[in-house]
PDB file of N, CA and C in Angstrom:
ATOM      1  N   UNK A   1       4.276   1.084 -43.303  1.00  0.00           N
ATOM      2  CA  UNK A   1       4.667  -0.262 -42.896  1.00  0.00           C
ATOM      3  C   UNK A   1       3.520  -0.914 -42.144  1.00  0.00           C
ATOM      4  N   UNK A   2       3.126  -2.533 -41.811  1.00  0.00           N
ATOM      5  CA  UNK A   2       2.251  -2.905 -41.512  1.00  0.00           C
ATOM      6  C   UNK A   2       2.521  -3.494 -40.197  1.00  0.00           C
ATOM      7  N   UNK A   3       2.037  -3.378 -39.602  1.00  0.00           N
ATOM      8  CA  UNK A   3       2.556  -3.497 -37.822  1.00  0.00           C
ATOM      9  C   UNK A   3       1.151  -5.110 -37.667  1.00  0.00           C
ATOM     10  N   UNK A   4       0.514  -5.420 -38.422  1.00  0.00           N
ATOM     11  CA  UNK A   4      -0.191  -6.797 -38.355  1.00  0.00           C
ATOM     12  C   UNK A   4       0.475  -7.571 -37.969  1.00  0.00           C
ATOM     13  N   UNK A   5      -0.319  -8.707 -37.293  1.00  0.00           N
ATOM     14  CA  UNK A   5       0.308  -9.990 -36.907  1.00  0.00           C
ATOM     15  C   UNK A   5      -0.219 -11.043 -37.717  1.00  0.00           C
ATOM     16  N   UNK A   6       0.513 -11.954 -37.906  1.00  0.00           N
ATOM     17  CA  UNK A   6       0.556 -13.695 -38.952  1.00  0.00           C
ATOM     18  C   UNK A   6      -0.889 -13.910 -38.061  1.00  0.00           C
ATOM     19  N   UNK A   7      -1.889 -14.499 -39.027  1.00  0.00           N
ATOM     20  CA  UNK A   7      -2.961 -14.781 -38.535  1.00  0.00           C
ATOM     21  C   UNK A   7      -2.859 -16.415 -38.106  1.00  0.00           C
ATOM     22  N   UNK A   8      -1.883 -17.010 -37.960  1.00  0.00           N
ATOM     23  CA  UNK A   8      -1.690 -18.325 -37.454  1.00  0.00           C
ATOM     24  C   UNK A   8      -1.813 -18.548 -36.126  1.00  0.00           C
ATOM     25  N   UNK A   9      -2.463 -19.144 -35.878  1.00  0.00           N
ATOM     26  CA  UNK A   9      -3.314 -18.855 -34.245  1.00  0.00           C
ATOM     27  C   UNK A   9      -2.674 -19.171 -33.048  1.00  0.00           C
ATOM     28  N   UNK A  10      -1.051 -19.786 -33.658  1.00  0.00           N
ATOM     29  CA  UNK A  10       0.195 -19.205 -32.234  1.00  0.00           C
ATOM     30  C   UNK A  10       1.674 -18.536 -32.600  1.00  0.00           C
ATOM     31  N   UNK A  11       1.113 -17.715 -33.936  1.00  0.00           N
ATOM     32  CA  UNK A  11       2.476 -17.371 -34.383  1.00  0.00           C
ATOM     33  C   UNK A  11       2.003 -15.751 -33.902  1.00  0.00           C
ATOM     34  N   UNK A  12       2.701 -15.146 -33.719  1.00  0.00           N
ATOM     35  CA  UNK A  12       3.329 -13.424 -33.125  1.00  0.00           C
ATOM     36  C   UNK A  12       3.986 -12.777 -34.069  1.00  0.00           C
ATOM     37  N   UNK A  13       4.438 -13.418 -34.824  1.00  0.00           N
ATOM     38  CA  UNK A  13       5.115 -12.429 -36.020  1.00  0.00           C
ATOM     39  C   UNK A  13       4.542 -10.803 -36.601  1.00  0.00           C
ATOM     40  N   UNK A  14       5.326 -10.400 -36.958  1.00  0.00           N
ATOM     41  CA  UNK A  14       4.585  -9.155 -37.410  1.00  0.00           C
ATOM     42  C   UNK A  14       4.763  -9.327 -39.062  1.00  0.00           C
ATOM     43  N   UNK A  15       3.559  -9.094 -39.651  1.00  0.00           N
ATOM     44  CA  UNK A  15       3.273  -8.947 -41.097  1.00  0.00           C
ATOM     45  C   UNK A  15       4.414  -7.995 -41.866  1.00  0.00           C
ATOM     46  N   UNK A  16       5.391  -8.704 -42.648  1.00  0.00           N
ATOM     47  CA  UNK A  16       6.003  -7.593 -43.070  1.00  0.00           C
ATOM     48  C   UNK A  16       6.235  -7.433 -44.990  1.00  0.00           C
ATOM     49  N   UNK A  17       6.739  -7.392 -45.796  1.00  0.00           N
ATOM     50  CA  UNK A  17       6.438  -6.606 -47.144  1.00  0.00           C
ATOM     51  C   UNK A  17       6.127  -7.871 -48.319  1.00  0.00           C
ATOM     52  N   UNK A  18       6.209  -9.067 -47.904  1.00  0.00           N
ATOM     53  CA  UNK A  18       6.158  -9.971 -48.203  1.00  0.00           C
ATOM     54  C   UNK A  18       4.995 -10.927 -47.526  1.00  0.00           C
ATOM     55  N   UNK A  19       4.028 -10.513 -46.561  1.00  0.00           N
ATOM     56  CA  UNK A  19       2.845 -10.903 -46.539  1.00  0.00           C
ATOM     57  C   UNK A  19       2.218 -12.315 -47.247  1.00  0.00           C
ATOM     58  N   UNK A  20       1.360 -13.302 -46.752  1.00  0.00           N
ATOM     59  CA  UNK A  20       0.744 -14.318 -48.070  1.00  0.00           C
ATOM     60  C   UNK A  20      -0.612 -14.217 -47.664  1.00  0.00           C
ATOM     61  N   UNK A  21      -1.028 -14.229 -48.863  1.00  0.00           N
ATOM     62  CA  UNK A  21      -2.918 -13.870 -48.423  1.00  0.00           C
ATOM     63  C   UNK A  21      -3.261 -15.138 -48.782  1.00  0.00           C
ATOM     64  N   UNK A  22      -4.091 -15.935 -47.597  1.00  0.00           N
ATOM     65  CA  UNK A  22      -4.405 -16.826 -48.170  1.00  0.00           C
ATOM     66  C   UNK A  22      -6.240 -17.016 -47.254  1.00  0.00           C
ATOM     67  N   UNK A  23      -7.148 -16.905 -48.337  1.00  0.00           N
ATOM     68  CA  UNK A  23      -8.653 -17.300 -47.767  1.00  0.00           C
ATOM     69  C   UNK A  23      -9.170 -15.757 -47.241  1.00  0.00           C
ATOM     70  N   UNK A  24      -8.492 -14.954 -47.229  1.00  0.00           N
ATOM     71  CA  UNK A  24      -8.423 -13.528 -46.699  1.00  0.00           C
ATOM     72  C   UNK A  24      -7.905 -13.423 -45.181  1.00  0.00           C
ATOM     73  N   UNK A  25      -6.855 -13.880 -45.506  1.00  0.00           N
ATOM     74  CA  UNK A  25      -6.293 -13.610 -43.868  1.00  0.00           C
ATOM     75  C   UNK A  25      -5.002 -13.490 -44.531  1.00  0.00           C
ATOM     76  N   UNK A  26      -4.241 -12.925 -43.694  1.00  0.00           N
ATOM     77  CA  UNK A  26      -2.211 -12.636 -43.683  1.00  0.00           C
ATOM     78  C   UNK A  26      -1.755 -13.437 -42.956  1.00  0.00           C
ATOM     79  N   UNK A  27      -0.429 -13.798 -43.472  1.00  0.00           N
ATOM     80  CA  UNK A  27       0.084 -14.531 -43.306  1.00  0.00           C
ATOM     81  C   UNK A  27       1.446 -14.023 -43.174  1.00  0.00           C
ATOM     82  N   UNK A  28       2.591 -14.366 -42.055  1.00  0.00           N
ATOM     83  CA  UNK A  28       3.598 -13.838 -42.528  1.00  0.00           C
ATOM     84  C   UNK A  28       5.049 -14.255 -43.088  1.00  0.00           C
ATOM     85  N   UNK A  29       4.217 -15.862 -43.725  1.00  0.00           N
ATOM     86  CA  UNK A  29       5.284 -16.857 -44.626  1.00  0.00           C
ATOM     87  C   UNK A  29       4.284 -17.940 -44.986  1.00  0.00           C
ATOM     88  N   UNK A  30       4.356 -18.279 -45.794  1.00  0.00           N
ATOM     89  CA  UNK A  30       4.199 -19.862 -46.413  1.00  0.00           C
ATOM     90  C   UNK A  30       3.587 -20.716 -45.746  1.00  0.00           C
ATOM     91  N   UNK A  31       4.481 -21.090 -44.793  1.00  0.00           N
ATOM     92  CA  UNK A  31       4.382 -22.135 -43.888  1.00  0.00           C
ATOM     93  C   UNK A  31       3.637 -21.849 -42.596  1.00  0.00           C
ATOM     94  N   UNK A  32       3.863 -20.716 -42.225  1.00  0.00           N
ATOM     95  CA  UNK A  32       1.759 -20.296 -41.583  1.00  0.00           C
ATOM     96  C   UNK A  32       1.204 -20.025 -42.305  1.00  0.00           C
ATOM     97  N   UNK A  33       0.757 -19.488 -43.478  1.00  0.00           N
ATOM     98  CA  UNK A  33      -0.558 -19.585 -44.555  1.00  0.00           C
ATOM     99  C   UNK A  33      -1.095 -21.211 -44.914  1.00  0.00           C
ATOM    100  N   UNK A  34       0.091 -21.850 -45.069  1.00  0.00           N
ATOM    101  CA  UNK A  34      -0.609 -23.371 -44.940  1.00  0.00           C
ATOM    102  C   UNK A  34      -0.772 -24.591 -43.538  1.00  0.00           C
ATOM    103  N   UNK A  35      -0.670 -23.526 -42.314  1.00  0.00           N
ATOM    104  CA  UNK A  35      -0.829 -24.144 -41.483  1.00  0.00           C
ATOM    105  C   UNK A  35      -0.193 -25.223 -41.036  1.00  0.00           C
ATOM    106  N   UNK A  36       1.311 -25.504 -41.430  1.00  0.00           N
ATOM    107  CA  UNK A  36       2.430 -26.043 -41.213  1.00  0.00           C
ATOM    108  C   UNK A  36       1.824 -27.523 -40.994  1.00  0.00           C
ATOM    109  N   UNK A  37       1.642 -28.095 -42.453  1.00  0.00           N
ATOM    110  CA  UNK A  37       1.079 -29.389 -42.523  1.00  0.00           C
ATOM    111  C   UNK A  37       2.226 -30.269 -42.136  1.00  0.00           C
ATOM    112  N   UNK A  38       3.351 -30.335 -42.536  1.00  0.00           N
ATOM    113  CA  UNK A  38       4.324 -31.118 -42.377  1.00  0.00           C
ATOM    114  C   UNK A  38       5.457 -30.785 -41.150  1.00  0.00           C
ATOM    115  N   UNK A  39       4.891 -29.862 -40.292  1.00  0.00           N
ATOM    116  CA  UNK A  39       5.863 -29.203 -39.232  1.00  0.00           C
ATOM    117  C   UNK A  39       6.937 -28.754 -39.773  1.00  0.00           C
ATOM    118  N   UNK A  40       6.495 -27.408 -41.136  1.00  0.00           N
ATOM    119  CA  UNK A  40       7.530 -26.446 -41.586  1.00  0.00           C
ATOM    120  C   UNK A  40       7.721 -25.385 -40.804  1.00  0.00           C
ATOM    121  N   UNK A  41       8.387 -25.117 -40.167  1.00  0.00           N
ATOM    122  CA  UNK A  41       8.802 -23.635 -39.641  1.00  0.00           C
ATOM    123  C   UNK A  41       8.690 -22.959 -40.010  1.00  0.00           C
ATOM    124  N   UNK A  42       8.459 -21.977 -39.129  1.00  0.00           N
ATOM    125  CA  UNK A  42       7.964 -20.262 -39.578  1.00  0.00           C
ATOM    126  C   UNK A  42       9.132 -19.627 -39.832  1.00  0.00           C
ATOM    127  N   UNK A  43       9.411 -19.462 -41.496  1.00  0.00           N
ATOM    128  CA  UNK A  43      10.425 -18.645 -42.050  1.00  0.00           C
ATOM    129  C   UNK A  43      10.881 -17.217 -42.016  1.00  0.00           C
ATOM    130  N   UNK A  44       9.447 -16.373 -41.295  1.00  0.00           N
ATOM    131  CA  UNK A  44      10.081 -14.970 -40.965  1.00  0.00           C
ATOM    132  C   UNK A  44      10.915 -14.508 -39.740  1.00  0.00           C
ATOM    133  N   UNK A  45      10.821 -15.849 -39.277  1.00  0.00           N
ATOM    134  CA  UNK A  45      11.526 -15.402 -37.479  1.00  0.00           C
ATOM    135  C   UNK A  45      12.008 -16.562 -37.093  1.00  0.00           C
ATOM    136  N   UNK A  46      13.393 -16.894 -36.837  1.00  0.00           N
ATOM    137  CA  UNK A  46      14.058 -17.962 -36.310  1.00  0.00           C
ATOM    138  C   UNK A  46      13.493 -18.495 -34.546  1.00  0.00           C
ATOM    139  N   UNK A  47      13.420 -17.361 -34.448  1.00  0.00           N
ATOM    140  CA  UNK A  47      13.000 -17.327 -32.835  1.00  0.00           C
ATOM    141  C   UNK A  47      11.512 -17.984 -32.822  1.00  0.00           C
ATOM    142  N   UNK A  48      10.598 -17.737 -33.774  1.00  0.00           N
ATOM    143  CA  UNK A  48       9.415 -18.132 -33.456  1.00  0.00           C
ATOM    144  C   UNK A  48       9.007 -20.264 -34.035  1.00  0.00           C
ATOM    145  N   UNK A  49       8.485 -20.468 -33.031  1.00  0.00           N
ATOM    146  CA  UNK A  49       8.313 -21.390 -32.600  1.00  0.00           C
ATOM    147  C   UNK A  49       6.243 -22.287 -33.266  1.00  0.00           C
ATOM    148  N   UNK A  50       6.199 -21.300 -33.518  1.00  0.00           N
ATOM    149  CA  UNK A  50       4.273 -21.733 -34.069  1.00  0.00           C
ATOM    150  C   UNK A  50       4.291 -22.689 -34.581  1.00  0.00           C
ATOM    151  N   UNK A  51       5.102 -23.630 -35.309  1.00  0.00           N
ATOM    152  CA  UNK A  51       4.758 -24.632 -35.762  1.00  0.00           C
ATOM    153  C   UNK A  51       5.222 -26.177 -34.652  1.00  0.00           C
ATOM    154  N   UNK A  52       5.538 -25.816 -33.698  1.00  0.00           N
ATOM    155  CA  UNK A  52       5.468 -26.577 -32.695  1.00  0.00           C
ATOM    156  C   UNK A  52       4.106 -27.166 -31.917  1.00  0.00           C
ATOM    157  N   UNK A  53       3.418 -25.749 -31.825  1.00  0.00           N
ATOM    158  CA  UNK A  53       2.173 -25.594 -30.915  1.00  0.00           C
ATOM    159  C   UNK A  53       1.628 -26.535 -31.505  1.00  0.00           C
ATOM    160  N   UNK A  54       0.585 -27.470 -30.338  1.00  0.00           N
ATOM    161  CA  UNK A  54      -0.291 -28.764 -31.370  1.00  0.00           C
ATOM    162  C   UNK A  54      -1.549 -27.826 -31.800  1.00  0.00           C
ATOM    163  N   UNK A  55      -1.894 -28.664 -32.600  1.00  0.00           N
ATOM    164  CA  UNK A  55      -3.234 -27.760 -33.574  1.00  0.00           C
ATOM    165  C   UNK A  55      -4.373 -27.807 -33.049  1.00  0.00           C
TER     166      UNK A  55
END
């Protein structure tokens, strides 16, 4: 199992089996791999909040 964290530079998530590689970094949904252009929420964790943080 991969104990990594979402390389989104205020998300905490932990990388889990469903991963998105994007540019060579992990991601641990969609919407931190694209850097939550439209203020999409981070779909692996209700609790987490990263797409709030300003950029």
């Amino acid at each position: 199992m991969n104990e990594q964290t979402c390389a989104c530079p205020h998300c905490n998530c932990k990388l889990g089996e469903h991963a998105v590689v994007r540019h060579g970094k992990h991601y641990c949904c969609q919407a931190c791999a694209e850097h939550h252009p439209h203020g999409e929420p981070c779909t692996a964790s209700s609790s987490c909040h990263c797409a709030d943080k300003p950029k």
